[in-house]
Structure formats: C-alpha cells, structure tokens
N, C-alpha and C. Protein backbone atom coordinates (compact mmCIF):
# COMPACT_ATOMS: atom_id res chain seq x y z
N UNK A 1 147.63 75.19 -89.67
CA UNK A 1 147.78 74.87 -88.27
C UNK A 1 148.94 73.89 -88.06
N UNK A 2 149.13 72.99 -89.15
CA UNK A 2 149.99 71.68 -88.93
C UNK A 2 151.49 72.88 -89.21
N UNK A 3 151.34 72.94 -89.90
CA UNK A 3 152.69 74.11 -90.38
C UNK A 3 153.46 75.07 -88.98
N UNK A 4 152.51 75.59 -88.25
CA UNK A 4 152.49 76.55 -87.18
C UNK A 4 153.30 75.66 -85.98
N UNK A 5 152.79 74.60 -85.50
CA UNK A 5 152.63 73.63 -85.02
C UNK A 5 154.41 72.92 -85.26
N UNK A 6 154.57 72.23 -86.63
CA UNK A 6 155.62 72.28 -86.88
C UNK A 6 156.93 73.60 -86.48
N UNK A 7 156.27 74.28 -87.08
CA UNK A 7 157.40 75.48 -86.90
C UNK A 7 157.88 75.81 -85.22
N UNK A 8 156.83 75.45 -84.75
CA UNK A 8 156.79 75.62 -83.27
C UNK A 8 157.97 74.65 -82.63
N UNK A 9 157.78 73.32 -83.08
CA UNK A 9 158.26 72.44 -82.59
C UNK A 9 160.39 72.51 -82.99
N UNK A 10 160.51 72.89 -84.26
CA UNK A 10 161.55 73.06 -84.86
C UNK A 10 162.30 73.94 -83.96
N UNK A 11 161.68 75.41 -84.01
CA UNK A 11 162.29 76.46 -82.82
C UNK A 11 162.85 76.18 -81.19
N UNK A 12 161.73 75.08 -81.03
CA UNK A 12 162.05 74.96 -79.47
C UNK A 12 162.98 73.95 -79.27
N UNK A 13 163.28 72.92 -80.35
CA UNK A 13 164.14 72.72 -80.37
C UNK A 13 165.42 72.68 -80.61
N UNK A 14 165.64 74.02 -81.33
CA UNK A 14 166.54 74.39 -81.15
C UNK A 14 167.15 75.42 -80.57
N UNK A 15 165.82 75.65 -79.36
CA UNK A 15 166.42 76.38 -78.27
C UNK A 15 166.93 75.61 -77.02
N UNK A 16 166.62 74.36 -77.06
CA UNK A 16 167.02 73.65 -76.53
C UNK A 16 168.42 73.14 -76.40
N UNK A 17 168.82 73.26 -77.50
CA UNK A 17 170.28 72.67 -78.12
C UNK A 17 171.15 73.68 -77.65
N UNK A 18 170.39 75.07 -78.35
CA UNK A 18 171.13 75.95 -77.69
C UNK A 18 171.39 76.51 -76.31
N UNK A 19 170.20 76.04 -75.44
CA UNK A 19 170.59 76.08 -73.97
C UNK A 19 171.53 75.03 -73.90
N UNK A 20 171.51 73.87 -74.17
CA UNK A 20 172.13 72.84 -73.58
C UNK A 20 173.64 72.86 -73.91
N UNK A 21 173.99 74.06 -74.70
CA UNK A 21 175.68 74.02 -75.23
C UNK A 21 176.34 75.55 -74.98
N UNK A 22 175.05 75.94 -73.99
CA UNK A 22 175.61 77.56 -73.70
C UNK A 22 176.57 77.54 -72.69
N UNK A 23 176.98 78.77 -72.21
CA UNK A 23 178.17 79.01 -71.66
C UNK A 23 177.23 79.83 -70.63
N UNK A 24 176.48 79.94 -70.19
CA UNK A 24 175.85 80.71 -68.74
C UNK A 24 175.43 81.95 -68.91
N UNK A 25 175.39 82.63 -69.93
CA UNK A 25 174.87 83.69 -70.75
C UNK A 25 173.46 83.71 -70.34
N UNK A 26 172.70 82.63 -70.78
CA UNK A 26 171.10 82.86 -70.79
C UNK A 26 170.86 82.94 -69.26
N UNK A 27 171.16 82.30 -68.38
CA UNK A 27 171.57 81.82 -67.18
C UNK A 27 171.65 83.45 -66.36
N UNK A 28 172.63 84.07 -66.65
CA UNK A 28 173.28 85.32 -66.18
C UNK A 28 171.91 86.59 -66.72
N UNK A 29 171.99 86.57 -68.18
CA UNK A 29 171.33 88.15 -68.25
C UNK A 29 169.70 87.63 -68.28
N UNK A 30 169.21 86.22 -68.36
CA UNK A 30 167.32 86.22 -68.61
C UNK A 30 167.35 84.99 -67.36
N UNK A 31 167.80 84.21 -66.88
CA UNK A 31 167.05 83.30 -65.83
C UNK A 31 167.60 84.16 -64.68
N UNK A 32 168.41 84.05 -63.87
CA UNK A 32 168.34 85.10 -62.78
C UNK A 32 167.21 86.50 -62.43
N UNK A 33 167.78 87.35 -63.69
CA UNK A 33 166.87 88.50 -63.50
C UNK A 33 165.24 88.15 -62.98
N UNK A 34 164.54 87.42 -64.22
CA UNK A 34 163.76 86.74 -64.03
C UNK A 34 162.86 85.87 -63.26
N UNK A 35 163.75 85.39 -62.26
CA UNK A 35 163.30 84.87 -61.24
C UNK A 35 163.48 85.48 -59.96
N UNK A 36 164.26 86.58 -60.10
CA UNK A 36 164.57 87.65 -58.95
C UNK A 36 162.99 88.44 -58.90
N UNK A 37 162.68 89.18 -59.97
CA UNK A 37 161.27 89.67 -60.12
C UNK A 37 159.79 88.75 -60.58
N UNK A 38 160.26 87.87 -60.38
CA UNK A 38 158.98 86.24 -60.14
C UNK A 38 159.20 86.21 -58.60
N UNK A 39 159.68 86.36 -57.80
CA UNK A 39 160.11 85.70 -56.22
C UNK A 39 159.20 87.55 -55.64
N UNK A 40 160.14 88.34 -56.41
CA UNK A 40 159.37 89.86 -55.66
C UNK A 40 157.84 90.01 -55.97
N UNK A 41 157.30 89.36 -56.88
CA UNK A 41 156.09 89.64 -57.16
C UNK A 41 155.58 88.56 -56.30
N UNK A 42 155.43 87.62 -56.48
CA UNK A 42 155.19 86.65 -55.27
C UNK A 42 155.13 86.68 -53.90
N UNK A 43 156.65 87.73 -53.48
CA UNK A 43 156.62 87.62 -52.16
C UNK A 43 155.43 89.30 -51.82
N UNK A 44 155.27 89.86 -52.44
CA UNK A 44 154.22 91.14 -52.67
C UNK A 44 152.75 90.35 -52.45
N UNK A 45 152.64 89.48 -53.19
CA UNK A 45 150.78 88.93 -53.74
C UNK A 45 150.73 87.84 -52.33
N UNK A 46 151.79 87.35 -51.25
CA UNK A 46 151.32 86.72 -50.68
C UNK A 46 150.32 87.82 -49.11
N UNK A 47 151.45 88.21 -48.72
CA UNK A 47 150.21 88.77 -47.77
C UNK A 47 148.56 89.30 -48.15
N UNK A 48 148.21 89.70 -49.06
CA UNK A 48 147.11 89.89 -49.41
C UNK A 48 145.94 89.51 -49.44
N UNK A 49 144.96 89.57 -49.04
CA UNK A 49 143.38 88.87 -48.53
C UNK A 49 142.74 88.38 -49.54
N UNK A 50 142.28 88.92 -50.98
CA UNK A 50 141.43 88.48 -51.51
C UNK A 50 141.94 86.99 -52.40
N UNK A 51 141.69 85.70 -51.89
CA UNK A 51 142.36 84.74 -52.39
C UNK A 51 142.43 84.35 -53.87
N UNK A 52 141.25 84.36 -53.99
CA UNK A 52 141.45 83.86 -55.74
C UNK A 52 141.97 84.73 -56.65
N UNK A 53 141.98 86.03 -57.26
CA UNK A 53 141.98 86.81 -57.63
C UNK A 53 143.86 86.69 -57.59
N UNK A 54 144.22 86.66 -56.15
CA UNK A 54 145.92 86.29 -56.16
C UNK A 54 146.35 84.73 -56.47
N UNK A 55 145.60 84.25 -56.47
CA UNK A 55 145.50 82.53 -56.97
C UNK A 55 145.92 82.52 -58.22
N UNK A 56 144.72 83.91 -59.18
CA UNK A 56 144.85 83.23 -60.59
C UNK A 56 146.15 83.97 -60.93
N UNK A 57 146.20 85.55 -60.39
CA UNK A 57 147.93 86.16 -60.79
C UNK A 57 149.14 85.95 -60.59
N UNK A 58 148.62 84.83 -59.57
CA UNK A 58 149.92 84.00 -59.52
C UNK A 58 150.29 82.80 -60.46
N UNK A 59 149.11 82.05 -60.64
CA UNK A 59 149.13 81.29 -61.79
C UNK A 59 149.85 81.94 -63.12
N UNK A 60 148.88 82.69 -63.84
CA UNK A 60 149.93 83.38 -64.90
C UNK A 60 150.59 83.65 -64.70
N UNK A 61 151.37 84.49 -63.34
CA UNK A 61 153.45 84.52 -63.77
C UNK A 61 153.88 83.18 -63.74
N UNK A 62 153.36 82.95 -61.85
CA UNK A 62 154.45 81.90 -61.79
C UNK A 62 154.64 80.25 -63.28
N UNK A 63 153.19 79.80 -63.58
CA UNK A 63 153.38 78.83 -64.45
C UNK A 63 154.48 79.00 -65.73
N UNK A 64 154.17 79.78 -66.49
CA UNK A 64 154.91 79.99 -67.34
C UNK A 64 156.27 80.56 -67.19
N UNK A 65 157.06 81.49 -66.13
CA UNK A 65 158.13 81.79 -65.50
C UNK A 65 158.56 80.70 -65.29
N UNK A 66 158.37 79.57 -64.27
CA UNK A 66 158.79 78.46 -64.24
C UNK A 66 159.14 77.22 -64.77
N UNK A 67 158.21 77.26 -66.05
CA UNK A 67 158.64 76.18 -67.10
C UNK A 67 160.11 76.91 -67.73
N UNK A 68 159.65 78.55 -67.88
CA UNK A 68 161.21 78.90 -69.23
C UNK A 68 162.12 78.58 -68.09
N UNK A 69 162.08 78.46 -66.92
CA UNK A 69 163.01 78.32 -65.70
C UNK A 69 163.62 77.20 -66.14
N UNK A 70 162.75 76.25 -65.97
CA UNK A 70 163.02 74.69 -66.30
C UNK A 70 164.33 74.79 -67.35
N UNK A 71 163.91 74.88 -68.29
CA UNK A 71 164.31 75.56 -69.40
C UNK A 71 166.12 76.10 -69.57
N UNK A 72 165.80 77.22 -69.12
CA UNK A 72 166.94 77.65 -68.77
C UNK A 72 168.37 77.14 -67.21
N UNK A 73 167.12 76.21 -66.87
CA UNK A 73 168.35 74.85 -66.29
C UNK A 73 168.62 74.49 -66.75
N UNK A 74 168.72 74.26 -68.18
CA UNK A 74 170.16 73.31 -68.96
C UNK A 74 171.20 74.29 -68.59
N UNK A 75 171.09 75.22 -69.34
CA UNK A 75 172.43 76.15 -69.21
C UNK A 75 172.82 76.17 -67.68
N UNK A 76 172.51 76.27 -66.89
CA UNK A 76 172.86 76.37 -65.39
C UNK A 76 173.51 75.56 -65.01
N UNK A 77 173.09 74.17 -65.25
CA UNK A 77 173.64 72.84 -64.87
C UNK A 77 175.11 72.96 -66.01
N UNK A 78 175.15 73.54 -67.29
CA UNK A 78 176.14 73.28 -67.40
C UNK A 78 177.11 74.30 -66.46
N UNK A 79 176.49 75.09 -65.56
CA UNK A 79 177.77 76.32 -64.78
C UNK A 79 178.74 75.30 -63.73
N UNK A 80 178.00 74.03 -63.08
CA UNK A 80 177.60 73.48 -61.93
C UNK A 80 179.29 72.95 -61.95
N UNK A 81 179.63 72.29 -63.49
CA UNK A 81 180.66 71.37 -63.69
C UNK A 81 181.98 72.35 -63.26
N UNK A 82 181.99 73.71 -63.16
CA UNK A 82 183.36 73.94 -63.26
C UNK A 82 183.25 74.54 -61.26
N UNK A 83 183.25 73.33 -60.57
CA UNK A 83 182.87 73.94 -58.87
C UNK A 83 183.92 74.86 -58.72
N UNK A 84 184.13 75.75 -57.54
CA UNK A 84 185.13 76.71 -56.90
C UNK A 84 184.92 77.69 -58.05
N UNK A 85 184.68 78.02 -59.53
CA UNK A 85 184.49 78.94 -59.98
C UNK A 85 183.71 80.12 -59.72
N UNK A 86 183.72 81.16 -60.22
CA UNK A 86 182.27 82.27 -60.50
C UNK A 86 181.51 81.71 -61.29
N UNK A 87 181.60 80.54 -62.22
CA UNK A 87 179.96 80.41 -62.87
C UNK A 87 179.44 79.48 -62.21
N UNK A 88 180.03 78.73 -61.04
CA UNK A 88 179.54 77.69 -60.42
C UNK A 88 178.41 78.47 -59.54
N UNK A 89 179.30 79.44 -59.10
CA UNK A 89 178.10 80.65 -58.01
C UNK A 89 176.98 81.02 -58.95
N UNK A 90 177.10 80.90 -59.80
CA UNK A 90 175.60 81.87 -61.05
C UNK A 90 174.48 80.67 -61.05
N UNK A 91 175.82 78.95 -61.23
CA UNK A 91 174.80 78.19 -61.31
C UNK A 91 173.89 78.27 -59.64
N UNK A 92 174.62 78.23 -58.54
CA UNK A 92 173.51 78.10 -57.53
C UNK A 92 172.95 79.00 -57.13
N UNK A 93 173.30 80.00 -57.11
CA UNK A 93 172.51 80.85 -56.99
C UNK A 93 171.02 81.06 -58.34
N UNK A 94 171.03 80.53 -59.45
CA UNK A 94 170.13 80.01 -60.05
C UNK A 94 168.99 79.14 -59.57
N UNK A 95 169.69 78.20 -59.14
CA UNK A 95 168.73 77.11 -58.60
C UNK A 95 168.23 77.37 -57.19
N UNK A 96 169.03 78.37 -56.78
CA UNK A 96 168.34 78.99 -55.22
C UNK A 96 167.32 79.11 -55.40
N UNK A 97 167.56 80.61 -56.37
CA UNK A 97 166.00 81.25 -56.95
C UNK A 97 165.14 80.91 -57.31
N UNK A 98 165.28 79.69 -58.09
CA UNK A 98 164.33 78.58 -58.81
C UNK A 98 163.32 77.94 -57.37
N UNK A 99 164.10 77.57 -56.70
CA UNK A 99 163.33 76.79 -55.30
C UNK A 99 162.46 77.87 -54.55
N UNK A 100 163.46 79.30 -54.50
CA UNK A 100 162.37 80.37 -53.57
C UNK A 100 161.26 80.80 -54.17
N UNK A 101 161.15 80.66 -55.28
CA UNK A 101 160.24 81.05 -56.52
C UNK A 101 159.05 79.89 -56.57
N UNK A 102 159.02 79.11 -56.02
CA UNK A 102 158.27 77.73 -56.34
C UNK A 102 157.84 77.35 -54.68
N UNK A 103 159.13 77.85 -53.77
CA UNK A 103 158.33 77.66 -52.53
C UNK A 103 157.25 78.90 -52.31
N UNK A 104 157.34 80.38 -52.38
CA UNK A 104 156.71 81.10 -52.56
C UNK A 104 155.08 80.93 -53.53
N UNK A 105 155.43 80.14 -54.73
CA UNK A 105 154.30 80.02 -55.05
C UNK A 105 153.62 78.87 -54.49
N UNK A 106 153.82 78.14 -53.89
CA UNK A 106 153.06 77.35 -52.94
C UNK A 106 152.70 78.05 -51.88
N UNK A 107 153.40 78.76 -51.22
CA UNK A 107 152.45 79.86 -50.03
C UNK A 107 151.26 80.07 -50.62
N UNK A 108 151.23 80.86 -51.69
CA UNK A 108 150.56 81.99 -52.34
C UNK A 108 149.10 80.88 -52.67
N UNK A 109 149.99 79.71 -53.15
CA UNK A 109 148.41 78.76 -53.38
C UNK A 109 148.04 78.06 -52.15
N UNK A 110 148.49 78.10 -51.48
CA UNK A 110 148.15 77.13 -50.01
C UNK A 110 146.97 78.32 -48.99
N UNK A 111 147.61 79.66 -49.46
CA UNK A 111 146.71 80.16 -49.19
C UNK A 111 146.82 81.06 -47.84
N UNK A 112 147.97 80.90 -47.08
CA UNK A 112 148.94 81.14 -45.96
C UNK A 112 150.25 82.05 -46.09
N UNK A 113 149.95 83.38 -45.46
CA UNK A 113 151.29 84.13 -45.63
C UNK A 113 152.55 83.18 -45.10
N UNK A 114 153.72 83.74 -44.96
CA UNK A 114 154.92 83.39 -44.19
C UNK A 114 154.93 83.55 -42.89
N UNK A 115 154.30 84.79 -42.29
CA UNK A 115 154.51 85.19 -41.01
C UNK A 115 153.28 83.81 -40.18
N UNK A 116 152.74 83.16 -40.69
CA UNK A 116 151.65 82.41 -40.23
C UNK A 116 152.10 81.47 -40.04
C-alpha cells in the first residue's frame, strides 16, 4: 500500500512539472475539449426534475473534471504571458470554460434551472 501510495505521489508530481513547463498542448487537445463536454453535460442534467439522482451525476463528472481542470491551469496560465497572441486566446478561453463549468455546476446543485 505504502509503495502504491508512493508511486502515486512520484507520478503526480511529475505531472505537475510537466504541466507547469508545457507549451499549451495539454491546454489545447485535453482541458478545452474536456470542459466543452463537462459544461454540455451539465447544461443537459440541469433542467431535469428528479433532484438527487442529478445531484449525485453531477458530482461524479463535475468533481473530478474540475480538479484535472485545476490541474491543467498551470499550462494555461503559462498561454496568458504571451497577450495579443493565439495562445493567449486558448489561455482564456480556457478559463472561460473553467468558470461556465463551475457556474453550471452550482445551478445543477442549488437545484434551479437557468430559465428560473
């Protein structure tokens, strides 16, 4: 278990390193996509009546979608530094998604469509 545990810890950090020295790659082909179809599933499960049931399916995407989100804001933030560029646009439009994705899942737990 200690081994597993270890190994665990080793990997993530050096996925870390490696977000934090990327070039907008992870950013472009896995956090965008990603949060484009986290925001559509979300914006789908909110009108829907039976509350808990969309409570807990929202829980499992959105929690874990949102931490690798976290995540994959290193790389983003590094797009941020080069402004007037095209990766500056990848970075905000990143962090758009990140916010509609998180305001959406607060609808969804509050319990209240949009149109309301």
């Amino acid at each position: 278990m200690r081994r597993a545990a270890l190994l665990f810890l080793l990997l993530a950090w050096s996925g870390f390193a490696a977000a934090g020295n990327g070039n907008g790659l992870l950013t472009l082909v896995v956090g965008i996509p990603m949060l484009l179809c986290l925001s559509l599933v979300l914006g789908l499960l909110l009108p829907l009546r039976s509350r808990k049931p969309v409570r807990i399916a929202s829980v499992v995407l959105a929690v874990p979608a949102l931490a690798y989100a976290v995540y994959i804001g290193l790389d983003a933030a590094r797009l941020l530094r080069n402004m007037g560029s095209e990766n500056s646009m990848i970075g905000l439009a990143f962090f758009a998604l990140m916010m509609l994705s998180c305001f959406l899942f607060f609808l969804v737990m509050r319990g209240r469509s949009a149109a309301a």
